[in-house]
Structures are given as C-alpha cells and as structure tokens.
Protein backbone atom coordinates (compact mmCIF):
# COMPACT_ATOMS: atom_id res chain seq x y z
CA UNK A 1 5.80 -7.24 24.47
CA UNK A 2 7.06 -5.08 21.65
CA UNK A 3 8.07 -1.84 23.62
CA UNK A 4 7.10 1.74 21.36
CA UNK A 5 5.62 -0.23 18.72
CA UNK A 6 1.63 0.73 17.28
CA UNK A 7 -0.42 -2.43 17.47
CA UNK A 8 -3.33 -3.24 15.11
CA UNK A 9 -5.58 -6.09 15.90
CA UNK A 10 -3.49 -7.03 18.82
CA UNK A 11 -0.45 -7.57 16.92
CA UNK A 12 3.12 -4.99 16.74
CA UNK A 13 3.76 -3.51 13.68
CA UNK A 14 6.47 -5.94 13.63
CA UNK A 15 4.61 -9.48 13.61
CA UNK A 16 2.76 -7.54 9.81
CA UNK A 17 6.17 -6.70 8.48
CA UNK A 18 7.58 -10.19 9.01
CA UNK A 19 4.55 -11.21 7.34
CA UNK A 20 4.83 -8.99 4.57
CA UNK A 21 8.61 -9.70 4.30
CA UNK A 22 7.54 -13.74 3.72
CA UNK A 23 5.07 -12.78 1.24
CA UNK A 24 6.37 -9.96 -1.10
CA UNK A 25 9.04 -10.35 -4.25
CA UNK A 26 9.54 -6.84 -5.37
CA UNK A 27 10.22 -7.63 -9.10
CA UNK A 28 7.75 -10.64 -9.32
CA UNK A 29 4.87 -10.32 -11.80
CA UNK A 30 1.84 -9.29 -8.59
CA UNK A 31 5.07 -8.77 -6.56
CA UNK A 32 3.32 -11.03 -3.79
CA UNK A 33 3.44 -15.07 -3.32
CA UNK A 34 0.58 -16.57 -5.48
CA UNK A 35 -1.50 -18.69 -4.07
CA UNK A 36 -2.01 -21.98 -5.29
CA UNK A 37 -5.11 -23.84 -6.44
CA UNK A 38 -5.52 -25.78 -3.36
CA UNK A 39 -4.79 -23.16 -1.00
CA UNK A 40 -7.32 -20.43 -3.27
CA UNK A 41 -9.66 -23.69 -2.98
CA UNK A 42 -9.50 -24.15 0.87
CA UNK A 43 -9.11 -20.81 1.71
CA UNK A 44 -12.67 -19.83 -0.61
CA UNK A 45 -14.18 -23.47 0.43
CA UNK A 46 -13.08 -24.14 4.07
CA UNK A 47 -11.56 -21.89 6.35
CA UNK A 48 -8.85 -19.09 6.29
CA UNK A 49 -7.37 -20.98 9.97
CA UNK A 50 -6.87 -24.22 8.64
CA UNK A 51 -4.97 -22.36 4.88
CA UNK A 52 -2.87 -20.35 7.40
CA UNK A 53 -1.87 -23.41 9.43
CA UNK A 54 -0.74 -25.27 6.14
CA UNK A 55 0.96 -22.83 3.82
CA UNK A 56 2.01 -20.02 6.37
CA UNK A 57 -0.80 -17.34 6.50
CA UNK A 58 -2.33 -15.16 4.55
CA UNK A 59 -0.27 -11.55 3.91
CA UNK A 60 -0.22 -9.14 6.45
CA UNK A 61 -3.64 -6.84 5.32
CA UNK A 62 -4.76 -9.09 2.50
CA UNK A 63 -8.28 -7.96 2.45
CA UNK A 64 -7.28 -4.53 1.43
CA UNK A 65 -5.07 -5.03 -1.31
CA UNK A 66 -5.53 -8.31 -2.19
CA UNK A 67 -8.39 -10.33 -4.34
CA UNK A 68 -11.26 -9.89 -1.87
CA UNK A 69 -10.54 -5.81 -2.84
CA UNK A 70 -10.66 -6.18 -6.19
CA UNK A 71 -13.92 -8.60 -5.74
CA UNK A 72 -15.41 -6.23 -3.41
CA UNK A 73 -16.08 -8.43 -0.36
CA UNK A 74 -13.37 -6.74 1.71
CA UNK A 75 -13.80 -4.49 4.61
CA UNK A 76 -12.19 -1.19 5.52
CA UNK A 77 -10.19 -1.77 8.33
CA UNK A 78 -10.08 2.47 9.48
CA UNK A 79 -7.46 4.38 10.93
CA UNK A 80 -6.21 2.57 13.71
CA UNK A 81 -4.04 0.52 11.09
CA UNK A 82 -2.57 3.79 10.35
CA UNK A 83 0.37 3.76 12.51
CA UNK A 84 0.77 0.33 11.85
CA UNK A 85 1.77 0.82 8.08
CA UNK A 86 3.33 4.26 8.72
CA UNK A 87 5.94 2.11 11.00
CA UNK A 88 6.35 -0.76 8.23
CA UNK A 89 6.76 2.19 5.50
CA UNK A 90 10.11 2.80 7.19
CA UNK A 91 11.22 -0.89 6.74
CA UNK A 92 14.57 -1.76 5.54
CA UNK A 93 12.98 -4.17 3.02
CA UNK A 94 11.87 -2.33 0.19
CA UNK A 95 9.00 -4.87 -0.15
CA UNK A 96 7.46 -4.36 3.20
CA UNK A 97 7.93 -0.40 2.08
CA UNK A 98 5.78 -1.41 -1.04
CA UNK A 99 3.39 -3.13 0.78
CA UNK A 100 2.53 -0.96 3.36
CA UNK A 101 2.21 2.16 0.89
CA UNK A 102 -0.10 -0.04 -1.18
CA UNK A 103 -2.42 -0.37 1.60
CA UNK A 104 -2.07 3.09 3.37
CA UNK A 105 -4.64 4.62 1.45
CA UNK A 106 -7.57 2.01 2.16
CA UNK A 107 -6.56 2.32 5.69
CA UNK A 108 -7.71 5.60 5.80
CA UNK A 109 -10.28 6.01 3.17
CA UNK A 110 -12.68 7.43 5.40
CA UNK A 111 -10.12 10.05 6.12
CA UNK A 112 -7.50 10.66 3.50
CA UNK A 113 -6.25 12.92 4.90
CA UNK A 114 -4.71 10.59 7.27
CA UNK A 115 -2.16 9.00 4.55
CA UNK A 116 -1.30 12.13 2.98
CA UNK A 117 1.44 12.97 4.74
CA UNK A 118 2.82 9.20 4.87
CA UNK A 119 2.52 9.01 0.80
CA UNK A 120 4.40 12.41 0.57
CA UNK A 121 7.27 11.09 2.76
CA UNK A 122 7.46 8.08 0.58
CA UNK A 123 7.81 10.17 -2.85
CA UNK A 124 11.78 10.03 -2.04
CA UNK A 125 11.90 6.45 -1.49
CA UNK A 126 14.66 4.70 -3.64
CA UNK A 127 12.36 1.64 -4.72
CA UNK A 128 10.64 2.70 -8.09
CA UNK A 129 7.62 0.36 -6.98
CA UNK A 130 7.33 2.66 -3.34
CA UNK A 131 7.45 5.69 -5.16
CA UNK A 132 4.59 4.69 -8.19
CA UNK A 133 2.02 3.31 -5.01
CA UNK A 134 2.69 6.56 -3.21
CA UNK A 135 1.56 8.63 -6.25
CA UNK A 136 -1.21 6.54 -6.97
CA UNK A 137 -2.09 6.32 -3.08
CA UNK A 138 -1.98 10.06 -3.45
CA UNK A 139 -4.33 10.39 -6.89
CA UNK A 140 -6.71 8.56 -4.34
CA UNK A 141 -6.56 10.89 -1.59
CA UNK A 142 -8.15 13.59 -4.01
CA UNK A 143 -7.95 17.15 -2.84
CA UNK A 144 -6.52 16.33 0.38
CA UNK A 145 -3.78 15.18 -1.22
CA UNK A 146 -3.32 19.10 -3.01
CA UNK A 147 -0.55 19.81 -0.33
CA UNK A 148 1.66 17.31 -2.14
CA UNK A 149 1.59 19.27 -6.02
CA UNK A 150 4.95 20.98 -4.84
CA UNK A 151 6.76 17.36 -4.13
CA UNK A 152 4.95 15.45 -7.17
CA UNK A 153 6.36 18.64 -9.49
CA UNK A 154 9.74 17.57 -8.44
CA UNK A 155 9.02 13.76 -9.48
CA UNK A 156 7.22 14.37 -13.20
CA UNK A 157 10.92 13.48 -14.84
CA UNK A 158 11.35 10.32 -12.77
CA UNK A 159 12.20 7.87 -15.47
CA UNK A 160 12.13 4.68 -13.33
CA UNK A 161 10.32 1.89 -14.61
CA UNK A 162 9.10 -0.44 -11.77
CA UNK A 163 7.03 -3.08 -14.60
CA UNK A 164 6.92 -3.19 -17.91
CA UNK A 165 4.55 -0.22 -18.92
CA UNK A 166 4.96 1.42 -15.79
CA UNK A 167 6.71 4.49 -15.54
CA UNK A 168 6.71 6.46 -12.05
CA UNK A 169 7.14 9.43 -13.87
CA UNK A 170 4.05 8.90 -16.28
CA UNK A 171 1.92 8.48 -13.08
CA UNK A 172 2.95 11.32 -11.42
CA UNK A 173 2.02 13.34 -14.53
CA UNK A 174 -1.64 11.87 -14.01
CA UNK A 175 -2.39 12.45 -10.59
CA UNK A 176 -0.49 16.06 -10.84
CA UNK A 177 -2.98 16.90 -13.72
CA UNK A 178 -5.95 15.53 -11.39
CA UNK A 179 -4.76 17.40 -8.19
CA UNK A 180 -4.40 20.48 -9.91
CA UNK A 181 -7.57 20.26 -11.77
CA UNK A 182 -9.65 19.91 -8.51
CA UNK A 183 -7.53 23.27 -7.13
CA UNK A 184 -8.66 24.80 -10.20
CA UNK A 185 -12.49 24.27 -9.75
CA UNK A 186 -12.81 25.08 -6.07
CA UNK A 187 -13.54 28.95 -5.39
C-alpha cells in the first residue's frame, strides 16, 4: 500500500510515473518509445493484455495523449486522474513532468478549471518541453485559464527551444493573445 499517495484506476500515482519514466525520452523526436510494427499490429489486431505482457505495457494514460487521441477513439478519463498527474507533475524526472502536463488538460476537460492551477505552477519548470505543454495545456483551458495572463506575461521572452520550430516563448505569445482576447469580449 502506497501510504498519502492519490490512486487512479486502482493504481498510486507512483506505479504511472514508473511507467511514464520507462516510456518517455525528453529530447527524442515524439519524446515517447515508438511502438513497433508488430506491437502497433497486435495491439490494433489482438489484444492490449497480451502487447503489454510482451513489450512492457502501454504508457501510463496512453489513450489521452497518445494515437487513439489524435484518431478520436479515446475516452476522457475525468477528474479523478487529477491528483494523479498533479503528484507525477512534481517528479524528479523531467519526462514524467512532461508527461503528466501533457495529459492534465484532457483529464479535466469537462472542468478546466481543474488543471489551471497545476499548468500555472508548471510555467516555472526548468524543462523547456514542461513549460511549452503547460502553455498550450493552458490555451486549452480557455477563459478559465484568464487567471494565468499575469504569469504567461512574465514568460513571452522565454527563448528556450524544446524542438526544432518550437519556441516556448512563441507559444506563450499565442495563448496570451487568445486569453486576453476572450477577457476583452466578455462584459
């Protein structure tokens, strides 16, 4: 039993960061372990169980930031996986960090409210990657993400380049224009 720890499906917070902590390369191309044709094959073909059992599992959330997401055939997993990724945000590894911020806003879609303050906290987080998912997490959280304008103000000079093309700064610009636009048109 993992004393003080949120649980999500039945499992600690820590069983998804070891998972993510296999599965992420902060620096690699999609930054997570490619699959390979015969585990995309059996895993599409056969069963998730049996793909798990022969190349280690699937990562820790996969059907919310993963392929099935971009396909659409995923399904919202809610709030309760919340606390979960709030407690893998504060991982050491800078992967599980990424990871977790990359799926804390389709956690709480329903609410975004929810990830808000999560995504502001992880504005200051060294990792260039951390920082560019929690300002696009944030652009998604539309206008109840206006409480972080102040913070993302700070960030619009932030020269870090986590990918080619990619500038955390650049992004911040974006979603700053879009938050403050939507303050702008309410009454």
């Amino acid at each position: 039993m993992c004393r003080g720890e949120p649980f999500f499906q039945g499992r600690p917070a820590s069983y998804y960061a070891a998972c993510a902590r296999k599965a992420v390369r902060l620096g690699a191309p999609s930054n997570m372990r490619p699959f390979t044709p015969a585990e995309l094959w059996v895993r599409d073909n056969l069963s998730q169980t049996l793909a798990d059992l022969v190349w280690g599992g699937q990562m820790p959330f996969y059907e919310w930031c993963g392929w099935p997401r971009l396909r659409g055939d995923w399904q919202c997993p809610g709030p309760a996986a919340v606390p979960v990724l709030m407690v893998l945000a504060g991982d050491a590894d800078a992967g599980v960090r990424w990871y977790a911020t990359s799926a804390l806003y389709f956690a709480a879609r329903d609410d975004p409210a929810l990830a808000v303050p999560g995504l502001m906290q992880l504005l200051d987080d060294d990792e260039p990657w951390v920082r560019y998912e929690a300002t696009v997490g944030l652009g998604k959280c539309g206008p109840a993400a206006r409480v972080a304008i102040p913070k993302l103000r700070a960030l619009v000079n932030d020269s870090a380049s986590p990918a080619k093309g990619t500038v955390v700064g650049v992004a911040v610009s974006e979603v700053l224009e879009q938050l403050e636009q939507s303050a702008r048109s309410e009454p």
